[in-house]
PDB file of N, CA and C in Angstrom:
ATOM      1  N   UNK A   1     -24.680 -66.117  35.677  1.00  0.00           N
ATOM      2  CA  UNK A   1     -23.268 -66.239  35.361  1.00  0.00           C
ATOM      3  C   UNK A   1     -23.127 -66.485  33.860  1.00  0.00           C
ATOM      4  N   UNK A   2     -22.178 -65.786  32.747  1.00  0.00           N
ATOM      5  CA  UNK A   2     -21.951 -65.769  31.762  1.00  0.00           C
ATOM      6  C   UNK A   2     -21.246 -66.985  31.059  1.00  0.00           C
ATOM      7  N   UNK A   3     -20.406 -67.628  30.382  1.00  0.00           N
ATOM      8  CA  UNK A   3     -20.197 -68.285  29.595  1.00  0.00           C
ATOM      9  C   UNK A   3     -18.283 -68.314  30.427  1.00  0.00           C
ATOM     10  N   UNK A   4     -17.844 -69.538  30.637  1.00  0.00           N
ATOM     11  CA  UNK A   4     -16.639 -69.157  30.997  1.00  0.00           C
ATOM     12  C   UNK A   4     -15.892 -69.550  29.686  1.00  0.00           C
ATOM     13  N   UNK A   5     -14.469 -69.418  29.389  1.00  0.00           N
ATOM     14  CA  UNK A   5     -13.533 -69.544  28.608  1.00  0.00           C
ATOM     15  C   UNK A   5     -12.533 -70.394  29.336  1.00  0.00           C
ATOM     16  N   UNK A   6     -12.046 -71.906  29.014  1.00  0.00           N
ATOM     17  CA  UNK A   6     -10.847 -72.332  29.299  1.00  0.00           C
ATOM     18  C   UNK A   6      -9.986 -72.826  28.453  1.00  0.00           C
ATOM     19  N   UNK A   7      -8.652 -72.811  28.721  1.00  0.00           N
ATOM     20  CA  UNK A   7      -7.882 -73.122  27.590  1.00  0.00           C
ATOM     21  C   UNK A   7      -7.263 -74.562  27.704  1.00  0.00           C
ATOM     22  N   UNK A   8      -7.716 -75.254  26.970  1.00  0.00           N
ATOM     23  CA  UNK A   8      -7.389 -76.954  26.911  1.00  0.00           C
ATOM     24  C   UNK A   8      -6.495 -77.583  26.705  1.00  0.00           C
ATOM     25  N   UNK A   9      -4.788 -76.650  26.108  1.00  0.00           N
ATOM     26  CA  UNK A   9      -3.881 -77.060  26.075  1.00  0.00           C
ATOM     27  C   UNK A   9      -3.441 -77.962  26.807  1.00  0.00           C
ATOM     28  N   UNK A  10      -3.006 -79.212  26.888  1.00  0.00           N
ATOM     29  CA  UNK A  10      -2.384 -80.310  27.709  1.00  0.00           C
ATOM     30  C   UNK A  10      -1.230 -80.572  28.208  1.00  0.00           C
ATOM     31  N   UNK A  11      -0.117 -79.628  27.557  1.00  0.00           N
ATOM     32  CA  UNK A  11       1.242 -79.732  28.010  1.00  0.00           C
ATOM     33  C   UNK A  11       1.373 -78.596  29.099  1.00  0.00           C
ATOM     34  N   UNK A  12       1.764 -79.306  30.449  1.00  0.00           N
ATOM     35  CA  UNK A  12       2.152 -78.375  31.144  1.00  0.00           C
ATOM     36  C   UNK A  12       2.786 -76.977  31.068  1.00  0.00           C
ATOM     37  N   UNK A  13       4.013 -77.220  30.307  1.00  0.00           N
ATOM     38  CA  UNK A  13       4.620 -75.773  29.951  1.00  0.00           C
ATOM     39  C   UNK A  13       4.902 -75.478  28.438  1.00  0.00           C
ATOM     40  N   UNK A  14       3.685 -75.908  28.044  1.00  0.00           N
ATOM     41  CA  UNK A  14       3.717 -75.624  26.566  1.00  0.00           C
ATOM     42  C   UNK A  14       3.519 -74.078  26.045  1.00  0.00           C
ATOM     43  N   UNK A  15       4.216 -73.750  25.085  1.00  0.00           N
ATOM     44  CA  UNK A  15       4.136 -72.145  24.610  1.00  0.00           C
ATOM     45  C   UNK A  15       4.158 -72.361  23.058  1.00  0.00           C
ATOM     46  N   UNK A  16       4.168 -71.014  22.107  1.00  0.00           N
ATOM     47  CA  UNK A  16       4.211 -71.720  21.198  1.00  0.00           C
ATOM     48  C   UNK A  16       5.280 -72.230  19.536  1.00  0.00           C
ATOM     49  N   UNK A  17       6.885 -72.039  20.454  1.00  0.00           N
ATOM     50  CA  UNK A  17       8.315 -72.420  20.043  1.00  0.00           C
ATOM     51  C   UNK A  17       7.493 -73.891  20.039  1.00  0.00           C
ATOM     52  N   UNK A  18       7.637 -74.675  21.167  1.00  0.00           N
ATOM     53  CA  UNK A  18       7.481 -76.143  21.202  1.00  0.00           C
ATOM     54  C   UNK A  18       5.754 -76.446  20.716  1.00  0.00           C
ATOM     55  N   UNK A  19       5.181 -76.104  20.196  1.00  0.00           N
ATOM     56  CA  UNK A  19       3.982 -76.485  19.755  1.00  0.00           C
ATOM     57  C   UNK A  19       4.238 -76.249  17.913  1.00  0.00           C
ATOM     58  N   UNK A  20       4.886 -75.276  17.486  1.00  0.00           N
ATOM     59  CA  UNK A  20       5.312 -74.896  16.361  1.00  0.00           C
ATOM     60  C   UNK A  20       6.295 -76.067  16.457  1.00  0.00           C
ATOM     61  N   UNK A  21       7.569 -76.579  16.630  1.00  0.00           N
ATOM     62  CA  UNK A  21       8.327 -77.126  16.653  1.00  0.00           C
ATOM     63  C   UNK A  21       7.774 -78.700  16.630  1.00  0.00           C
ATOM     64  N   UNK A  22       6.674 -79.022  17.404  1.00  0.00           N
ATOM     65  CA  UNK A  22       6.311 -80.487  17.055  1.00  0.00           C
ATOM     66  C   UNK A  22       5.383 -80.520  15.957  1.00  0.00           C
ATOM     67  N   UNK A  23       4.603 -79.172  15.723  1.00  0.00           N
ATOM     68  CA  UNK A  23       3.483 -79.271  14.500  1.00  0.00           C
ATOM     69  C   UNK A  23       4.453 -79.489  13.223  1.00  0.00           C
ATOM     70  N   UNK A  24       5.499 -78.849  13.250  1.00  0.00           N
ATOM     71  CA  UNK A  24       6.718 -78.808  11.682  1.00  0.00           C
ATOM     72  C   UNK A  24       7.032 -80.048  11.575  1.00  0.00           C
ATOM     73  N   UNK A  25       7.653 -81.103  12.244  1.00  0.00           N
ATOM     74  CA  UNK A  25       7.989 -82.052  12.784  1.00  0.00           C
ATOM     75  C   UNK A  25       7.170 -83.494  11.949  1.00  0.00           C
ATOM     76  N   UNK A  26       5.914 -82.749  12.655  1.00  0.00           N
ATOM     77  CA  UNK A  26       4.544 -84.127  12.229  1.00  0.00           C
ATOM     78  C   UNK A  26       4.353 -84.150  10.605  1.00  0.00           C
ATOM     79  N   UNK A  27       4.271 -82.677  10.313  1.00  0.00           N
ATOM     80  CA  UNK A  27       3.905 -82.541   9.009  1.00  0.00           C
ATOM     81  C   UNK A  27       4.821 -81.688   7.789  1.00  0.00           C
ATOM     82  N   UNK A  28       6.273 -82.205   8.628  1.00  0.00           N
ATOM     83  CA  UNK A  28       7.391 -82.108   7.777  1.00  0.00           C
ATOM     84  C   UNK A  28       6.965 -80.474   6.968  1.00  0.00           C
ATOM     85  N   UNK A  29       6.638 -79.412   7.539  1.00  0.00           N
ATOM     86  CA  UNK A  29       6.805 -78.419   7.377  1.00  0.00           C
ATOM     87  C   UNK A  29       7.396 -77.206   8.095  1.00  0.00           C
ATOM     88  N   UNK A  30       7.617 -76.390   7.791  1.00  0.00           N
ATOM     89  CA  UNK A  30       8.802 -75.126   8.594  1.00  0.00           C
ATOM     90  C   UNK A  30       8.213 -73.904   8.897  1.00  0.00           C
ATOM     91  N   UNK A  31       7.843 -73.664  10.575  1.00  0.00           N
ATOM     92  CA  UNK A  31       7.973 -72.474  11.020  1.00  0.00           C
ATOM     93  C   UNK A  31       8.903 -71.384  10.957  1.00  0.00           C
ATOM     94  N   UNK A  32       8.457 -70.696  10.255  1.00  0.00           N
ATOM     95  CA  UNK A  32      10.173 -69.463  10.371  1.00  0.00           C
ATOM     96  C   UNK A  32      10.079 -68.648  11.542  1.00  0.00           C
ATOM     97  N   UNK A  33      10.406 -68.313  12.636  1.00  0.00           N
ATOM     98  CA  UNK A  33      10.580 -67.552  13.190  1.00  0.00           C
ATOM     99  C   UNK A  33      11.437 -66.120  13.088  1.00  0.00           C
ATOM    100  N   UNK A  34      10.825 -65.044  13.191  1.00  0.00           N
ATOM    101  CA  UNK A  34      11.857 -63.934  12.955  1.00  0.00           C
ATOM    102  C   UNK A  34      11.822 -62.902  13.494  1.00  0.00           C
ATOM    103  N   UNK A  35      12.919 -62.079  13.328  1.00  0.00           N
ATOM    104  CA  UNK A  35      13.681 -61.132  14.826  1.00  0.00           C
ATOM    105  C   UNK A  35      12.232 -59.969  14.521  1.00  0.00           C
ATOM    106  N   UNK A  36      12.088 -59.837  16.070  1.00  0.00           N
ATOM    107  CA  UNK A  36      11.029 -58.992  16.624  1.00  0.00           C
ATOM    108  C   UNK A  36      11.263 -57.342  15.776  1.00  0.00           C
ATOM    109  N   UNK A  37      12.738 -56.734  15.704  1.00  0.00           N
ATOM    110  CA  UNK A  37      12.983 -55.904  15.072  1.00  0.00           C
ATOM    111  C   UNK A  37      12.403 -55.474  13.970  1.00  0.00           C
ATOM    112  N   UNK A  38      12.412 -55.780  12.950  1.00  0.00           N
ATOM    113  CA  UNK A  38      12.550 -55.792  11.188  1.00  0.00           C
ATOM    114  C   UNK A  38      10.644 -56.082  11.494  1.00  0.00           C
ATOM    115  N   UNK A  39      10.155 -57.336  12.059  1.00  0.00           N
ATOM    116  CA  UNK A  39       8.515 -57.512  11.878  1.00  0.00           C
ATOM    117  C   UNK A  39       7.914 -56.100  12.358  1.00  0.00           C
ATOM    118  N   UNK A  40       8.541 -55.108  13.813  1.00  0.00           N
ATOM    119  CA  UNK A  40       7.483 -54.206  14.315  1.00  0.00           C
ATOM    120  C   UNK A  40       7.948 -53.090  13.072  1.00  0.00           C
ATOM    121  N   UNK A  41       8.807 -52.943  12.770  1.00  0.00           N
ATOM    122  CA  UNK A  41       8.999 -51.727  11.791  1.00  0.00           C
ATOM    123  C   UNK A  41       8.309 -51.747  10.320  1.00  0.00           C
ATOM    124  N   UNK A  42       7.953 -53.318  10.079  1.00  0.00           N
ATOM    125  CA  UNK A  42       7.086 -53.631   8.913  1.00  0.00           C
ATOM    126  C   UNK A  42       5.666 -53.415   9.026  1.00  0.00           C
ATOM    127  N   UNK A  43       5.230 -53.581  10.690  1.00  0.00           N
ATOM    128  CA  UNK A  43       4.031 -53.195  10.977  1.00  0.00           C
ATOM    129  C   UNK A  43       3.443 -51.498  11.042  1.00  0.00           C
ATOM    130  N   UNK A  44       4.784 -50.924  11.232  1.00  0.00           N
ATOM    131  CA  UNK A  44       4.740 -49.489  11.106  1.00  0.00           C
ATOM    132  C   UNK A  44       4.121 -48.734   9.857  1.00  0.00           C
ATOM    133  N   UNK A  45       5.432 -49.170   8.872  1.00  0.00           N
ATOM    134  CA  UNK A  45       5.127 -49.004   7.415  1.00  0.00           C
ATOM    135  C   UNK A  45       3.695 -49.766   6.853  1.00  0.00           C
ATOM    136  N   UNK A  46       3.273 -50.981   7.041  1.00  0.00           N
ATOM    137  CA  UNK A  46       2.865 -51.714   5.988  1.00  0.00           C
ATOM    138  C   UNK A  46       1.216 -51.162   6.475  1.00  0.00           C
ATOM    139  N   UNK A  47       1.110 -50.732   7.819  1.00  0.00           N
ATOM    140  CA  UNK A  47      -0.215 -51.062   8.737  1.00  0.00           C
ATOM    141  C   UNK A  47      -1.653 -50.140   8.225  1.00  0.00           C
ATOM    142  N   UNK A  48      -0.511 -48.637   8.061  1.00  0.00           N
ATOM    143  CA  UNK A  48      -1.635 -47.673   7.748  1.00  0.00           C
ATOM    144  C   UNK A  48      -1.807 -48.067   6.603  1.00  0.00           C
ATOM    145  N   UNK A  49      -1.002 -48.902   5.075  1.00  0.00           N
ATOM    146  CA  UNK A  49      -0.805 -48.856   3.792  1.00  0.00           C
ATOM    147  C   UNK A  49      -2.119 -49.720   3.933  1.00  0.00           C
ATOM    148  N   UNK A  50      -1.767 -50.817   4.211  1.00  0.00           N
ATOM    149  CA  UNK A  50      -2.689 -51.762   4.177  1.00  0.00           C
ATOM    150  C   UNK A  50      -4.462 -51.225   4.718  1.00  0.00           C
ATOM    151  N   UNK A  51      -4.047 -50.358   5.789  1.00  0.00           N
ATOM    152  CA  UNK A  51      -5.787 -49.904   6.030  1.00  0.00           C
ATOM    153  C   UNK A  51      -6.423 -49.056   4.737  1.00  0.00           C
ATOM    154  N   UNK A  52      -5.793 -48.421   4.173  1.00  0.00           N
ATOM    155  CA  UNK A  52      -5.717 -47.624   3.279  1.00  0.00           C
ATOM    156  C   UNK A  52      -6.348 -48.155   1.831  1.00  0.00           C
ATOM    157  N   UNK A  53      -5.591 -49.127   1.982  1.00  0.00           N
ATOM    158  CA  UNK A  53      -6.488 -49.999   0.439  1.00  0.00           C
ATOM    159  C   UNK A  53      -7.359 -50.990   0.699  1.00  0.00           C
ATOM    160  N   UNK A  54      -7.576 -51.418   1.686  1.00  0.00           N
ATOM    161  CA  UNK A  54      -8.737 -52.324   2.031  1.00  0.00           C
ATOM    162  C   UNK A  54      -9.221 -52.440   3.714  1.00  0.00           C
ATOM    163  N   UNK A  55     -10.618 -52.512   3.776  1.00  0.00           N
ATOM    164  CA  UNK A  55     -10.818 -52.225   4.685  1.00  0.00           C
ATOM    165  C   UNK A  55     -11.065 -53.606   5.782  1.00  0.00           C
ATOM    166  N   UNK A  56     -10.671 -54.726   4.876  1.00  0.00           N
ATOM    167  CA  UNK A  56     -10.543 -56.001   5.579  1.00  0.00           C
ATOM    168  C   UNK A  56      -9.339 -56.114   6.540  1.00  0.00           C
ATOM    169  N   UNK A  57      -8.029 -54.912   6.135  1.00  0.00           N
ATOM    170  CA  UNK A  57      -7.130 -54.835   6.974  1.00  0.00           C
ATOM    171  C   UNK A  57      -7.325 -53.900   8.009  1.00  0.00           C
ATOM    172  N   UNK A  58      -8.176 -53.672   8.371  1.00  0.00           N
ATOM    173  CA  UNK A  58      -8.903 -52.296   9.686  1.00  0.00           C
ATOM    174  C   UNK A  58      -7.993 -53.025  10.767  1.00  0.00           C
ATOM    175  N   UNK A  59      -7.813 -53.824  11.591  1.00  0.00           N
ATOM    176  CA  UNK A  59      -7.606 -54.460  12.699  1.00  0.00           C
ATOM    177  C   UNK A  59      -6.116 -54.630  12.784  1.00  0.00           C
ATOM    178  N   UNK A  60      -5.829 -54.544  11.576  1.00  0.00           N
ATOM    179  CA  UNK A  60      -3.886 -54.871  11.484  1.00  0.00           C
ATOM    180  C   UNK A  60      -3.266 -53.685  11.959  1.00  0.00           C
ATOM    181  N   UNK A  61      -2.239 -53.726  13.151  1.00  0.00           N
ATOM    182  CA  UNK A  61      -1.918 -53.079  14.077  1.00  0.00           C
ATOM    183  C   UNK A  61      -0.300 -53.225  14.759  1.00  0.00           C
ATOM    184  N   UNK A  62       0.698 -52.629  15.254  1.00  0.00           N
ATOM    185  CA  UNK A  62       1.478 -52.641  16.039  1.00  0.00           C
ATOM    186  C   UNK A  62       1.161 -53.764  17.436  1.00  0.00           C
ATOM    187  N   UNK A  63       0.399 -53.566  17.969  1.00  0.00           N
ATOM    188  CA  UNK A  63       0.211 -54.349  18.879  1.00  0.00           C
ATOM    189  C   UNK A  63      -0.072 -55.904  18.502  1.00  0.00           C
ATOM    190  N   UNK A  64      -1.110 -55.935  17.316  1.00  0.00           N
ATOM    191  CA  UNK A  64      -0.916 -57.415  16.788  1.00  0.00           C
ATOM    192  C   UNK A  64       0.230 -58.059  16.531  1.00  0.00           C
ATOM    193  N   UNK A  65       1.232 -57.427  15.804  1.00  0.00           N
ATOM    194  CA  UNK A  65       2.524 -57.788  15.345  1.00  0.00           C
ATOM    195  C   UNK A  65       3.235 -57.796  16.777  1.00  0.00           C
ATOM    196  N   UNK A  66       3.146 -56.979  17.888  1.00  0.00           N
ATOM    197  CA  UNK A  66       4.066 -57.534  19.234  1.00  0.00           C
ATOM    198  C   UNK A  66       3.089 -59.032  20.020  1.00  0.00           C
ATOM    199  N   UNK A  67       2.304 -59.216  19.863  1.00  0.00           N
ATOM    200  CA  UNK A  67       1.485 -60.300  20.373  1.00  0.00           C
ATOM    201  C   UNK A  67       1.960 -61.690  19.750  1.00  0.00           C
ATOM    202  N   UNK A  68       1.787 -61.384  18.423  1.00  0.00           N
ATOM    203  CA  UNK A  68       2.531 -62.424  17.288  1.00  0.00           C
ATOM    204  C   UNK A  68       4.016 -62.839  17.833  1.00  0.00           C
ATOM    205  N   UNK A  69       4.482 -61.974  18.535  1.00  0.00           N
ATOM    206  CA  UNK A  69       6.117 -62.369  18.389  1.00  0.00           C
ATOM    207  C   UNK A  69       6.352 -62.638  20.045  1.00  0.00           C
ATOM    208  N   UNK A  70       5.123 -62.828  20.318  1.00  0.00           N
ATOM    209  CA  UNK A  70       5.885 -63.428  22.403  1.00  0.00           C
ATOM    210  C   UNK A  70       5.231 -64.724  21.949  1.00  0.00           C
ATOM    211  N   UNK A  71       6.064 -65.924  23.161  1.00  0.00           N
ATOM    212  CA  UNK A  71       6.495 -66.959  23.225  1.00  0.00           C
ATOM    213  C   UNK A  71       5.807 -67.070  24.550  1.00  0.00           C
ATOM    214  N   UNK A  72       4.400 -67.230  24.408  1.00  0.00           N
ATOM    215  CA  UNK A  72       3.424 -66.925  25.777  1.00  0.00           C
ATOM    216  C   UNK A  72       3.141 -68.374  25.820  1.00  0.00           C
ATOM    217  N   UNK A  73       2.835 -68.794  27.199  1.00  0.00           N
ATOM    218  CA  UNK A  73       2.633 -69.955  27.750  1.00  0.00           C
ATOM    219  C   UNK A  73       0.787 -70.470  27.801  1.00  0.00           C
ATOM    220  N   UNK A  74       0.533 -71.478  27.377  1.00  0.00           N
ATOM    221  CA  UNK A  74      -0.781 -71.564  27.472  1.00  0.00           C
ATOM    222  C   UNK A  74      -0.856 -72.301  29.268  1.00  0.00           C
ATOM    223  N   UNK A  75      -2.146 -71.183  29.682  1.00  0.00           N
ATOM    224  CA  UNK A  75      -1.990 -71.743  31.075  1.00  0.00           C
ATOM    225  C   UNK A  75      -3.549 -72.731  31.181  1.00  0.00           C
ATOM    226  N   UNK A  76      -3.428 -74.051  31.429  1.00  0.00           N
ATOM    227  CA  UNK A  76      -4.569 -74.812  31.719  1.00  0.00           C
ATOM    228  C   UNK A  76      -4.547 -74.757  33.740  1.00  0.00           C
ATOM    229  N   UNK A  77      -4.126 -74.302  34.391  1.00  0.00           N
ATOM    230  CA  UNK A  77      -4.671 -73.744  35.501  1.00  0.00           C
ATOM    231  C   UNK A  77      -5.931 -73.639  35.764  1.00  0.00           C
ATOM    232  N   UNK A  78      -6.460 -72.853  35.488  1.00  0.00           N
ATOM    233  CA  UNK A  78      -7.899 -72.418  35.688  1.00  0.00           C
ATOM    234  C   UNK A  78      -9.272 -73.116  35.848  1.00  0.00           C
ATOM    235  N   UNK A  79      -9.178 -73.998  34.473  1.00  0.00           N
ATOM    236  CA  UNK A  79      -9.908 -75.394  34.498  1.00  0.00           C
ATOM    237  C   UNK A  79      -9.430 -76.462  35.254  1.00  0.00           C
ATOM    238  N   UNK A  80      -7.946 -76.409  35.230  1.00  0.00           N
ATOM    239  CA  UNK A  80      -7.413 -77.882  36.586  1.00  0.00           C
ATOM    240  C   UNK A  80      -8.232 -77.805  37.864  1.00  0.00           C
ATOM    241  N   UNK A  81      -8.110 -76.051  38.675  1.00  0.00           N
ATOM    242  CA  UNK A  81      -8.891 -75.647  39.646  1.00  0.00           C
ATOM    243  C   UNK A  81     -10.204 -75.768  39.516  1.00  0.00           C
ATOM    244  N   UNK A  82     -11.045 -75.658  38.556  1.00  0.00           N
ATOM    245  CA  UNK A  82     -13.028 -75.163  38.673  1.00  0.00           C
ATOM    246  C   UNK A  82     -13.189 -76.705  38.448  1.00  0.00           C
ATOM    247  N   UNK A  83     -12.924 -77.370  37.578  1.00  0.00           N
ATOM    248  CA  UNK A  83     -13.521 -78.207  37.104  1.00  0.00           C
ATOM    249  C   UNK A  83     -12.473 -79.813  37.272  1.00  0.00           C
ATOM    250  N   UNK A  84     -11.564 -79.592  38.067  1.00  0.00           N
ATOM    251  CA  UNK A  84     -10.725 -80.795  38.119  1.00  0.00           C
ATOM    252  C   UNK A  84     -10.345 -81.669  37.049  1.00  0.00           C
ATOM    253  N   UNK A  85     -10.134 -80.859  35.871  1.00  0.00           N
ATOM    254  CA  UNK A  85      -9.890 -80.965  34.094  1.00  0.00           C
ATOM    255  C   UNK A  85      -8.148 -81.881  34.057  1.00  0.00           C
ATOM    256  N   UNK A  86      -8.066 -82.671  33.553  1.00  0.00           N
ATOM    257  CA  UNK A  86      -6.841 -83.027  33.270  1.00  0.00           C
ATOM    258  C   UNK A  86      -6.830 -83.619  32.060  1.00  0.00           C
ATOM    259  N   UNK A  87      -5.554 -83.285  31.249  1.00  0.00           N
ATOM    260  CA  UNK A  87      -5.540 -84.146  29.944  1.00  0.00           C
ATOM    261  C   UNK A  87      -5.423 -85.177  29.681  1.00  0.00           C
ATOM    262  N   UNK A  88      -6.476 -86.134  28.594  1.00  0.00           N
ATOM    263  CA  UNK A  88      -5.974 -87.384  28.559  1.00  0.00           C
ATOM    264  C   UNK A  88      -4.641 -87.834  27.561  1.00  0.00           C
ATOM    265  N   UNK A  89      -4.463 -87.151  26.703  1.00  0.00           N
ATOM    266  CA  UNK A  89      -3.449 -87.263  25.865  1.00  0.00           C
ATOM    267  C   UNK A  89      -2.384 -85.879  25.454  1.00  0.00           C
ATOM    268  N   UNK A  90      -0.881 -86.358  25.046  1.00  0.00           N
ATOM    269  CA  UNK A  90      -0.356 -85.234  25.305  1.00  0.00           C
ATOM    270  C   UNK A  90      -0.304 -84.241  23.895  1.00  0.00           C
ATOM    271  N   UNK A  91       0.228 -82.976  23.462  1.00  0.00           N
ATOM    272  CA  UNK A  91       0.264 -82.690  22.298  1.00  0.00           C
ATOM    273  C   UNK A  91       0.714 -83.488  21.012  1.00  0.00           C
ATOM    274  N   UNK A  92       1.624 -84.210  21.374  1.00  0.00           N
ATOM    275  CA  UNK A  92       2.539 -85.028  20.018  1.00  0.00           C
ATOM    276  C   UNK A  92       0.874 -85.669  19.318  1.00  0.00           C
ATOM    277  N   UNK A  93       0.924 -86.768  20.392  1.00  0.00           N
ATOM    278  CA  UNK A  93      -0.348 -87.948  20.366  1.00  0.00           C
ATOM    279  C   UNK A  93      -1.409 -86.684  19.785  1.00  0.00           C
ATOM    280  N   UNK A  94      -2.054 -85.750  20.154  1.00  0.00           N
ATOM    281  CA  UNK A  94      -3.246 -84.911  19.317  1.00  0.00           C
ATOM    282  C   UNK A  94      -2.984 -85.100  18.122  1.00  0.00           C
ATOM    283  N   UNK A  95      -1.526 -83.945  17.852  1.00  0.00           N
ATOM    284  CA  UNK A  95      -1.101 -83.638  16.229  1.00  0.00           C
ATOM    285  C   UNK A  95      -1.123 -85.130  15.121  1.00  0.00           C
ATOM    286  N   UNK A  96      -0.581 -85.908  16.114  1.00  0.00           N
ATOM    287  CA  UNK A  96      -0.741 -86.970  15.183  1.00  0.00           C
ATOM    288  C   UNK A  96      -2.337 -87.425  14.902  1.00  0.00           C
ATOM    289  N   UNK A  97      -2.884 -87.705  15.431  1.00  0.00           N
ATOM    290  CA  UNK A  97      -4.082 -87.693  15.702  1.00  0.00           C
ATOM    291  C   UNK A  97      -5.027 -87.479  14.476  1.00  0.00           C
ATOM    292  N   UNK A  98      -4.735 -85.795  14.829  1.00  0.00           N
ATOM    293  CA  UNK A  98      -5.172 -85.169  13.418  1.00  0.00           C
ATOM    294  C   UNK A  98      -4.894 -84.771  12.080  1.00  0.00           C
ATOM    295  N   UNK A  99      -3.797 -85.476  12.280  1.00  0.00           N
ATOM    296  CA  UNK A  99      -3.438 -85.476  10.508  1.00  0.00           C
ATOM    297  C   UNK A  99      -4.311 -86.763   9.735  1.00  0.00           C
TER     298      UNK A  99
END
């Protein structure tokens, strides 16, 4: 059996509006969020430009830029089930934590 992957997030229905929103918060800095529109059409234009002059941008893509812009839920499921995993502390308590 190979190597499993679980995701350790601790807040039940945490995504990442409210994880952005308490990280700005802690360290008095600003997430901008912005309309899905205007970012995929920048990925259009900017994507091939950018492969074009450097090849560190090979991977920059349309699909990266729609991934970037969902508001996806981290699911700790998986590990609750295999391994009876529960968090001891919640996100706020981490961030602070680690500053």
């Amino acid at each position: 059996m190979g190597p499993i992957d679980y995701n350790l997030i601790d807040d039940d229905a945490l995504t990442l509006a409210p994880y952005h929103l308490t990280r700005n918060e802690l360290e008095r800095t600003r997430t901008v969020f912005l309309s899905p529109g205007p970012v995929l059409a920048s990925a259009a234009v900017f994507g091939p430009l950018a492969r074009a002059i450097t090849h560190a941008a090979s991977g920059f893509s349309t699909y990266q830029f729609e991934r970037s812009l969902q508001d996806r839920p981290y699911d700790t499921s998986k590990i609750r089930a295999a391994l009876g995993w529960s968090p001891r502390t919640n996100l706020r308590a981490a961030l602070e934590a680690s500053l």
